[in-house]
PDB file of N, CA and C in Angstrom:
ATOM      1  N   UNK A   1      87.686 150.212  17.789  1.00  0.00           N
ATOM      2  CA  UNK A   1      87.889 150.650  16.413  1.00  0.00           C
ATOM      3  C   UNK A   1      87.846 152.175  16.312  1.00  0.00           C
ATOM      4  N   UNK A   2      87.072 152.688  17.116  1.00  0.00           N
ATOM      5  CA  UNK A   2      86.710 154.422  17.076  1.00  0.00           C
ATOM      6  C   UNK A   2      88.021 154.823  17.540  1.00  0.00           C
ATOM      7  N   UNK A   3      88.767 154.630  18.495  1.00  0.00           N
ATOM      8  CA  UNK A   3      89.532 154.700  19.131  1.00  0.00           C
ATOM      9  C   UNK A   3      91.379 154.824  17.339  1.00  0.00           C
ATOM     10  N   UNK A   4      90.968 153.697  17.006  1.00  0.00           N
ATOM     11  CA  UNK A   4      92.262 153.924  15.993  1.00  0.00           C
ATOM     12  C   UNK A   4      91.888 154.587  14.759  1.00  0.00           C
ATOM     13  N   UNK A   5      90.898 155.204  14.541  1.00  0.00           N
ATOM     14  CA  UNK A   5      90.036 155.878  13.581  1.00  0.00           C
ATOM     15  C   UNK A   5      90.658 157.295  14.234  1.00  0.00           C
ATOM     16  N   UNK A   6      90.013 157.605  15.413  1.00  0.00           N
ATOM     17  CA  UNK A   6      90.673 159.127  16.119  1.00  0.00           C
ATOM     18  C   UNK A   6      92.393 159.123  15.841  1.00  0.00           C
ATOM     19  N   UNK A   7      93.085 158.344  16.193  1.00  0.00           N
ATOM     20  CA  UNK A   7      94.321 158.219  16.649  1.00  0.00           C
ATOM     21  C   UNK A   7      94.797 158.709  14.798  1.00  0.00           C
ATOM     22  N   UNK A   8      94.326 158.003  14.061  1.00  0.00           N
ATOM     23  CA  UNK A   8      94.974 158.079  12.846  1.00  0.00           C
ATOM     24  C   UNK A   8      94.414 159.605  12.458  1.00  0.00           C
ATOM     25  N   UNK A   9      93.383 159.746  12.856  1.00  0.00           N
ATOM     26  CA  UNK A   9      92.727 161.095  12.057  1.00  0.00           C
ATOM     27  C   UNK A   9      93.448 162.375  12.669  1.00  0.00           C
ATOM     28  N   UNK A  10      94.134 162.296  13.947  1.00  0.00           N
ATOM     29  CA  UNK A  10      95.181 162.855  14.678  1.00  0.00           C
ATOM     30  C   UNK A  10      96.408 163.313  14.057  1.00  0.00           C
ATOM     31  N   UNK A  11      96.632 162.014  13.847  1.00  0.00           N
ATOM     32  CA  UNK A  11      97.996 161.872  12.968  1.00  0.00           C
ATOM     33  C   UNK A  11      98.033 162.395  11.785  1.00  0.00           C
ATOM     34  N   UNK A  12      96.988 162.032  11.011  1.00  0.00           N
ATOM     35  CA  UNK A  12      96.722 162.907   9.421  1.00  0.00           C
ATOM     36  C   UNK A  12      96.578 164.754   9.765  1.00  0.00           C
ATOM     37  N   UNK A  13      95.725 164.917  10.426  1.00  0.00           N
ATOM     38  CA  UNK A  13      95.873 166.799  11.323  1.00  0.00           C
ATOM     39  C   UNK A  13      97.059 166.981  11.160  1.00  0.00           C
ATOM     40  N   UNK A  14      98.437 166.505  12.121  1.00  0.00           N
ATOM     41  CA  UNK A  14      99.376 166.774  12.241  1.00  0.00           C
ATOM     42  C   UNK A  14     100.634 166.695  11.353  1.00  0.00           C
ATOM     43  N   UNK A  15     100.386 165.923  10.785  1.00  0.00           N
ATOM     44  CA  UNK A  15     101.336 165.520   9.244  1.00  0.00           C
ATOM     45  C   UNK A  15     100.610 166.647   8.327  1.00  0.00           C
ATOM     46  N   UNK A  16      99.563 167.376   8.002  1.00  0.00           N
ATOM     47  CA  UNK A  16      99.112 168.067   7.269  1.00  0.00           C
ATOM     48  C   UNK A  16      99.104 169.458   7.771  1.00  0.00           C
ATOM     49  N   UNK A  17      99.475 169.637   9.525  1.00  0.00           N
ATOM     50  CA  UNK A  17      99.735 171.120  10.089  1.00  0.00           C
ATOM     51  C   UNK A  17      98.378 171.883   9.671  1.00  0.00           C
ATOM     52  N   UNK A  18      97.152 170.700   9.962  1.00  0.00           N
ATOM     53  CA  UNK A  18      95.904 171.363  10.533  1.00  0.00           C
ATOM     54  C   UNK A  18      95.083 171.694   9.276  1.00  0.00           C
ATOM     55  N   UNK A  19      95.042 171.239   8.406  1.00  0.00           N
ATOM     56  CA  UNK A  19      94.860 171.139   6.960  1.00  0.00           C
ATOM     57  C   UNK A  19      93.972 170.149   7.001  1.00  0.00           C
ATOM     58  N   UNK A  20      92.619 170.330   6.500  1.00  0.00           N
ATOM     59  CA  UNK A  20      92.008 169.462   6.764  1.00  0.00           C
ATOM     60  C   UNK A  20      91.768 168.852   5.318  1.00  0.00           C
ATOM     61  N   UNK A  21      91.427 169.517   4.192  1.00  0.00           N
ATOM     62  CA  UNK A  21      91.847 168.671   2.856  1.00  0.00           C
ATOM     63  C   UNK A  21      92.860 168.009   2.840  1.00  0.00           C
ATOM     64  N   UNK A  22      94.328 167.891   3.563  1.00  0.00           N
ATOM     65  CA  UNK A  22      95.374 167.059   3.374  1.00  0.00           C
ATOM     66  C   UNK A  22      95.114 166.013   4.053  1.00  0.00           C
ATOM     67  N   UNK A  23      94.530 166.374   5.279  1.00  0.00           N
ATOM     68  CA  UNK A  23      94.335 165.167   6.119  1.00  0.00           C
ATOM     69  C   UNK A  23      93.476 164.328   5.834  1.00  0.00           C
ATOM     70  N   UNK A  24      92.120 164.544   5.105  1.00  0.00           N
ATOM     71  CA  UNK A  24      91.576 163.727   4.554  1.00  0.00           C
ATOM     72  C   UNK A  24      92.338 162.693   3.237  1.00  0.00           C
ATOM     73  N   UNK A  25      92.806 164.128   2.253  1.00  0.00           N
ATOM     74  CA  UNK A  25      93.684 163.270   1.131  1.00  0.00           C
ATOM     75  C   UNK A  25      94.704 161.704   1.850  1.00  0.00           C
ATOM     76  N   UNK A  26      95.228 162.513   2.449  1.00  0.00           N
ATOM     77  CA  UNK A  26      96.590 160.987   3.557  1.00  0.00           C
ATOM     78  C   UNK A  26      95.143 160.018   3.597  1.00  0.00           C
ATOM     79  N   UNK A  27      94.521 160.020   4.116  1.00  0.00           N
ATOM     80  CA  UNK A  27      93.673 158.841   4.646  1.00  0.00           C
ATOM     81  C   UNK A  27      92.828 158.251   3.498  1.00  0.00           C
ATOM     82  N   UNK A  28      92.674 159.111   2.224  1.00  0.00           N
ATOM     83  CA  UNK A  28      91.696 158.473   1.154  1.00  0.00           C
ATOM     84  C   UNK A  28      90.433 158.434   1.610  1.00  0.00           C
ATOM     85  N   UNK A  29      90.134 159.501   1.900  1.00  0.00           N
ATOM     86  CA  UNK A  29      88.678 160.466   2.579  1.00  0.00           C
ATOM     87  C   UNK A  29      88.436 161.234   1.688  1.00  0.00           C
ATOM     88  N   UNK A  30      87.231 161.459   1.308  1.00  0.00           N
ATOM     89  CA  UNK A  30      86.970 162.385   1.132  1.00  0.00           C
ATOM     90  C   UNK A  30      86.470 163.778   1.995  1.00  0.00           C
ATOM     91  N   UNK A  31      86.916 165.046   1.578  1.00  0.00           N
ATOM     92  CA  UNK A  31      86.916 166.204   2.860  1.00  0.00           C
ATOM     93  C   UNK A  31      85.478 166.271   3.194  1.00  0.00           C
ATOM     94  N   UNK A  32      84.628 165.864   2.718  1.00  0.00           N
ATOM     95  CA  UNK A  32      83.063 166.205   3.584  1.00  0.00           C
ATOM     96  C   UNK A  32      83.258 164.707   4.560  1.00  0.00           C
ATOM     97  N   UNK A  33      83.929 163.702   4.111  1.00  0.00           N
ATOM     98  CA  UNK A  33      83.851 162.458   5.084  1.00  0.00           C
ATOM     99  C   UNK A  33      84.936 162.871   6.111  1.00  0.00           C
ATOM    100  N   UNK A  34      85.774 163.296   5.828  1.00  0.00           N
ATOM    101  CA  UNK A  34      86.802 163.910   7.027  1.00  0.00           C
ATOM    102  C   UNK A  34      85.994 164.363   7.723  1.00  0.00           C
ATOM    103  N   UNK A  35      85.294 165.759   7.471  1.00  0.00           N
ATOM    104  CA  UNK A  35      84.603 166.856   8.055  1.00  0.00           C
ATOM    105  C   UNK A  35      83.271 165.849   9.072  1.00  0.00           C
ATOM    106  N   UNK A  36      82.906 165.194   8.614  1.00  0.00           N
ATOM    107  CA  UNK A  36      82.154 164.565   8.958  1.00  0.00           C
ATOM    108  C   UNK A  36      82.615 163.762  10.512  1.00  0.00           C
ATOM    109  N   UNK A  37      83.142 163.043  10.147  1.00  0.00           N
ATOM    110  CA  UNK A  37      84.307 161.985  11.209  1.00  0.00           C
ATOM    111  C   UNK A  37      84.669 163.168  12.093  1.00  0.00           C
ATOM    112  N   UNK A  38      85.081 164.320  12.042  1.00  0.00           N
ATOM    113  CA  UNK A  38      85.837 165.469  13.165  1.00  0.00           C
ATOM    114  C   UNK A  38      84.511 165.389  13.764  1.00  0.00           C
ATOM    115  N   UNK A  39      83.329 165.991  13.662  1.00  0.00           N
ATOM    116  CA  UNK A  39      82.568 166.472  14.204  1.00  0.00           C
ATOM    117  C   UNK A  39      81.982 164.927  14.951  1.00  0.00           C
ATOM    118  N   UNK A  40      81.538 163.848  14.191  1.00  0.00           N
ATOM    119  CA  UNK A  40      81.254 162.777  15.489  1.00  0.00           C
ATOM    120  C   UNK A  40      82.348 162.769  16.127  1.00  0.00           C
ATOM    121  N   UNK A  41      83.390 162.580  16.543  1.00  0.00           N
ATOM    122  CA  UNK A  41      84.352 161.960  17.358  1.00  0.00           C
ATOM    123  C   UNK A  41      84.696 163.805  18.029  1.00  0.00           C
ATOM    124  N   UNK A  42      84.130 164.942  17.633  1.00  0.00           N
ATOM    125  CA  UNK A  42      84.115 165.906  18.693  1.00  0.00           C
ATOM    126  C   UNK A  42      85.968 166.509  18.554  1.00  0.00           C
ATOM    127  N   UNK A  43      86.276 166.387  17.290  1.00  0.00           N
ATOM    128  CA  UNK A  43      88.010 166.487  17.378  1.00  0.00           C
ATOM    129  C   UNK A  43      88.045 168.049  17.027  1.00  0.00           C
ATOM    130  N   UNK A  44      89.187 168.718  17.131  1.00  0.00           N
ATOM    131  CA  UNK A  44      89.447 170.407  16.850  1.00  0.00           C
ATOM    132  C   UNK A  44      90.867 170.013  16.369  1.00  0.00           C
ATOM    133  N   UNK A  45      90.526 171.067  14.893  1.00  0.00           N
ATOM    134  CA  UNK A  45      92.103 171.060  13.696  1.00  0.00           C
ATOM    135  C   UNK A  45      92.100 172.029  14.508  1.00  0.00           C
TER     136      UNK A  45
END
């Protein structure tokens, strides 16, 4: 499951060109839960 959580949170980065309020918005996150999720799973916008 962590695994398609990263993959999508990838995909939202890149559709948003590293934007991390957009990328949360695409997913229906909120940006401290985005922010949150980058830092466990260790990801770089």
């Amino acid at each position: 499951l962590e695994s398609v959580e990263i993959d999508l949170m990838r995909q939202a980065l890149d559709k948003s060109q590293g934007n991390k309020s957009k990328a949360a918005r695409l997913l229906g996150l909120t940006r401290d839960t985005f922010l949150y999720r980058l830092k466990k799973y260790a990801l770089e916008a």
